[in-house]
Protein backbone atom coordinates (compact mmCIF):
# COMPACT_ATOMS: atom_id res chain seq x y z
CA UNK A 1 122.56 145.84 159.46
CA UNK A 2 125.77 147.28 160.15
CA UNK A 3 127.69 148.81 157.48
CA UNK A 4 130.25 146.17 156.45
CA UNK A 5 127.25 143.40 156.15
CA UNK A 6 125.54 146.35 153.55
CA UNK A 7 128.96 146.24 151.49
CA UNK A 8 129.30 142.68 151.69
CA UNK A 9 125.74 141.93 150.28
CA UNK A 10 126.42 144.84 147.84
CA UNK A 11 129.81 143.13 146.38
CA UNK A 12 128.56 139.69 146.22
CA UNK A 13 125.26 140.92 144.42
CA UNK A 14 127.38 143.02 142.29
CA UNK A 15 129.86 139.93 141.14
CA UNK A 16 126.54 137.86 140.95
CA UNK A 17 125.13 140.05 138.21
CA UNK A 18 128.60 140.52 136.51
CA UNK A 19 128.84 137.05 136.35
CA UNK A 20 125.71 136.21 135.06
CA UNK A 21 125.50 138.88 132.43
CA UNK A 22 128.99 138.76 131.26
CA UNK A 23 128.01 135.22 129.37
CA UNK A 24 125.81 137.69 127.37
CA UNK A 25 127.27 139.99 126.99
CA UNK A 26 130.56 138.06 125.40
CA UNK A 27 128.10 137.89 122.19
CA UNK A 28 126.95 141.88 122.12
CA UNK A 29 129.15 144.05 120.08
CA UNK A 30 130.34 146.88 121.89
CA UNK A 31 132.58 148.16 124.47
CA UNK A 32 131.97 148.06 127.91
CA UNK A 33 131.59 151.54 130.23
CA UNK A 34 132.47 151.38 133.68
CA UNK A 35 131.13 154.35 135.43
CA UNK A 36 132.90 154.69 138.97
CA UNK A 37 136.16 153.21 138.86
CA UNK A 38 137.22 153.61 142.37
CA UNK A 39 139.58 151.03 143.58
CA UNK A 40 139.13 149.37 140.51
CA UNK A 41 137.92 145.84 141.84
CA UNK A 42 135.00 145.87 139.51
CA UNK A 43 137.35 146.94 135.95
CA UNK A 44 139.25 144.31 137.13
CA UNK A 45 136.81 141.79 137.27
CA UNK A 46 135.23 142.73 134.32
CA UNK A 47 138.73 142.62 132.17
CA UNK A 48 139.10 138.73 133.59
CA UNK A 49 135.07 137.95 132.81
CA UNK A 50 135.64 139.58 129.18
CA UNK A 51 139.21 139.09 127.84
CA UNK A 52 140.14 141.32 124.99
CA UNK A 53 137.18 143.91 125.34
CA UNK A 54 137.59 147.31 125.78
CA UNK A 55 136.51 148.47 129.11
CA UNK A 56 136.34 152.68 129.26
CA UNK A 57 136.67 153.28 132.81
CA UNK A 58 134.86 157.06 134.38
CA UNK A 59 135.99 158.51 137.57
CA UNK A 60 135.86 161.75 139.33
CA UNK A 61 139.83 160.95 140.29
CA UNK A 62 142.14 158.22 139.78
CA UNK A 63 142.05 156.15 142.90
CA UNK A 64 142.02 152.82 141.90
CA UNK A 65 145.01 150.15 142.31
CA UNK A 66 147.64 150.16 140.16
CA UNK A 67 146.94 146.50 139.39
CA UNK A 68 143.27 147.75 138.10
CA UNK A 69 143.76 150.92 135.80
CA UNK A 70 143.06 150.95 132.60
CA UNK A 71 145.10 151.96 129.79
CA UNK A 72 145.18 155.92 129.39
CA UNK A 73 143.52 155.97 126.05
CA UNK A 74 140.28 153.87 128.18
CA UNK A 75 140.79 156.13 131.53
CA UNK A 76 138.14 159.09 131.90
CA UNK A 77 138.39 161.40 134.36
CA UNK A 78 135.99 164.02 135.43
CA UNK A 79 132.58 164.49 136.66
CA UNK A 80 131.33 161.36 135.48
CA UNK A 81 128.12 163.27 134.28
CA UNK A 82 129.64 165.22 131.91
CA UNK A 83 132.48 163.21 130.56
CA UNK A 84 130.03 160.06 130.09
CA UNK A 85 128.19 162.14 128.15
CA UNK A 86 130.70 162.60 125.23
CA UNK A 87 130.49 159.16 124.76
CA UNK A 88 126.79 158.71 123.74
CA UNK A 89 126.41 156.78 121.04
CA UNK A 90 128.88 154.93 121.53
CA UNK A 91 126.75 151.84 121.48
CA UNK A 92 128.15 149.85 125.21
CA UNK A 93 127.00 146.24 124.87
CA UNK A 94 127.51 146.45 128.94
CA UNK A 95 127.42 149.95 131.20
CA UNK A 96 128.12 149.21 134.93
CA UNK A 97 127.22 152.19 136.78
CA UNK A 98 128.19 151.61 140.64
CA UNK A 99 128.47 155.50 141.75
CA UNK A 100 125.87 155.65 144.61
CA UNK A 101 126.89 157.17 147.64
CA UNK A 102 124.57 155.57 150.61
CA UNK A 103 123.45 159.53 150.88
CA UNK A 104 119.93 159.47 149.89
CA UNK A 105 119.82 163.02 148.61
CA UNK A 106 123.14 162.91 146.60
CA UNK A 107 121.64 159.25 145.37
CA UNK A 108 118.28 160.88 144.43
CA UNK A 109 120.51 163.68 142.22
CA UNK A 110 122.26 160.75 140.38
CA UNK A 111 119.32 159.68 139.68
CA UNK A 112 117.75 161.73 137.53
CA UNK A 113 120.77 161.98 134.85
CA UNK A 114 121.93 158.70 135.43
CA UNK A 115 119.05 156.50 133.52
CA UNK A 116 118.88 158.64 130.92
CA UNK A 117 122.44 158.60 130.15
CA UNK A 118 123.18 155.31 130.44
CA UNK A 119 120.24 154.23 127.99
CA UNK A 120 122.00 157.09 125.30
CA UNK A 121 125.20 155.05 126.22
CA UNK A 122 123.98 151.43 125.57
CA UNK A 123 123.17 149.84 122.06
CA UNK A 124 119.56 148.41 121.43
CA UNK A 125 119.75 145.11 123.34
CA UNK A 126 122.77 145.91 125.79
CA UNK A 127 122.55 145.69 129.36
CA UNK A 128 123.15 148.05 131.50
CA UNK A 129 123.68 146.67 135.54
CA UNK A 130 123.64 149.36 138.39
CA UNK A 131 123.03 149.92 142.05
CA UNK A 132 120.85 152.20 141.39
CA UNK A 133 117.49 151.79 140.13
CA UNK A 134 117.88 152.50 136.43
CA UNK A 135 113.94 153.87 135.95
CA UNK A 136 113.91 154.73 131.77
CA UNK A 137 111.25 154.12 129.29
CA UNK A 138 114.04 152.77 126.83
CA UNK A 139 115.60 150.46 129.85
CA UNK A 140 113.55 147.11 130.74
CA UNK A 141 113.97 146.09 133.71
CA UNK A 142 115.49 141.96 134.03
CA UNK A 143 115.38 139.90 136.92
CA UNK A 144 118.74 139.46 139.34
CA UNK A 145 119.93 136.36 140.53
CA UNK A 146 118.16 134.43 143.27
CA UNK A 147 120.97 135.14 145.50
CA UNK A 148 120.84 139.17 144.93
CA UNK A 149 118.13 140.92 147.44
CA UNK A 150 115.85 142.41 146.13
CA UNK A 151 116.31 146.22 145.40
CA UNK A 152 119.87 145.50 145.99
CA UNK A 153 121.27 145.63 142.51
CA UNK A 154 119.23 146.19 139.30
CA UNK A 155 119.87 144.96 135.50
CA UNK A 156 118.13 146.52 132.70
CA UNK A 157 118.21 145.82 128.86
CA UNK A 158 118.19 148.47 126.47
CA UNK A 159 114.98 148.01 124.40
């Protein structure tokens, strides 16, 4: 599969999961993490699928569209690792972690901090959606749309 078929099945799973979760999460308390900003198409989807929540958006550097940045009080810049983790918590109805690389061994790194923070980040009963598997004894993993791959994009509740 070349590489733009890979990003187009990982975009349309993504905005299949957003849009199936967002219904829910509309009735969880919380605010909603984004961690990896980038060009901000995700943020932006995410402000138009859940008007009036606050969305805290994590990046290693501002690179996103000016169209798609949060507000500077919701902007977090950093190593995501690190400045996530002053937020724990915080009690996210929804974190939406899409920071994996395509490099297997950076991937593998990510993920053994990344479960554990985002279940510290997410309320009891918040979901957390990634594209990376999300492998924690306090995250259950839910099924993904019939139209996401499997092992393509993962959703987890926080239990």
């Amino acid at each position: 599969m070349s590489r733009l078929e890979s990003f187009i099945r990982r975009m349309t799973a993504q905005r299949d999961i957003l849009d199936l979760v967002c219904a829910e999460v509309a009735n969880i308390e919380g605010p909603v993490l984004e961690l990896g900003l980038g060009n901000g198409r995700t943020f932006h989807h995410l402000r138009e699928r859940l008007p009036g929540r606050r969305i805290v958006a994590f990046d290693r550097a501002l690179a996103a569209h000016s169209s798609s940045i949060p507000e500077a009080e919701n902007l977090v810049l950093g190593e995501i690792r690190e400045t996530a983790s002053r937020f724990i918590g915080i009690d996210a109805a929804l974190v939406h972690a899409d920071i994996g690389t395509g490099y297997e061994d950076r991937d593998a790194v990510t993920s053994t901090w990344l479960p554990d923070l985002t279940a510290r980040l997410l309320r009891v009963g918040g979901i957390a959606v990634s594209g990376t598997p999300l492998d924690h004894p306090q995250l259950q993993r839910l099924p993904t749309p019939p139209s996401v791959p499997a092992d393509r994009y993962f959703i987890c509740r926080r239990v």
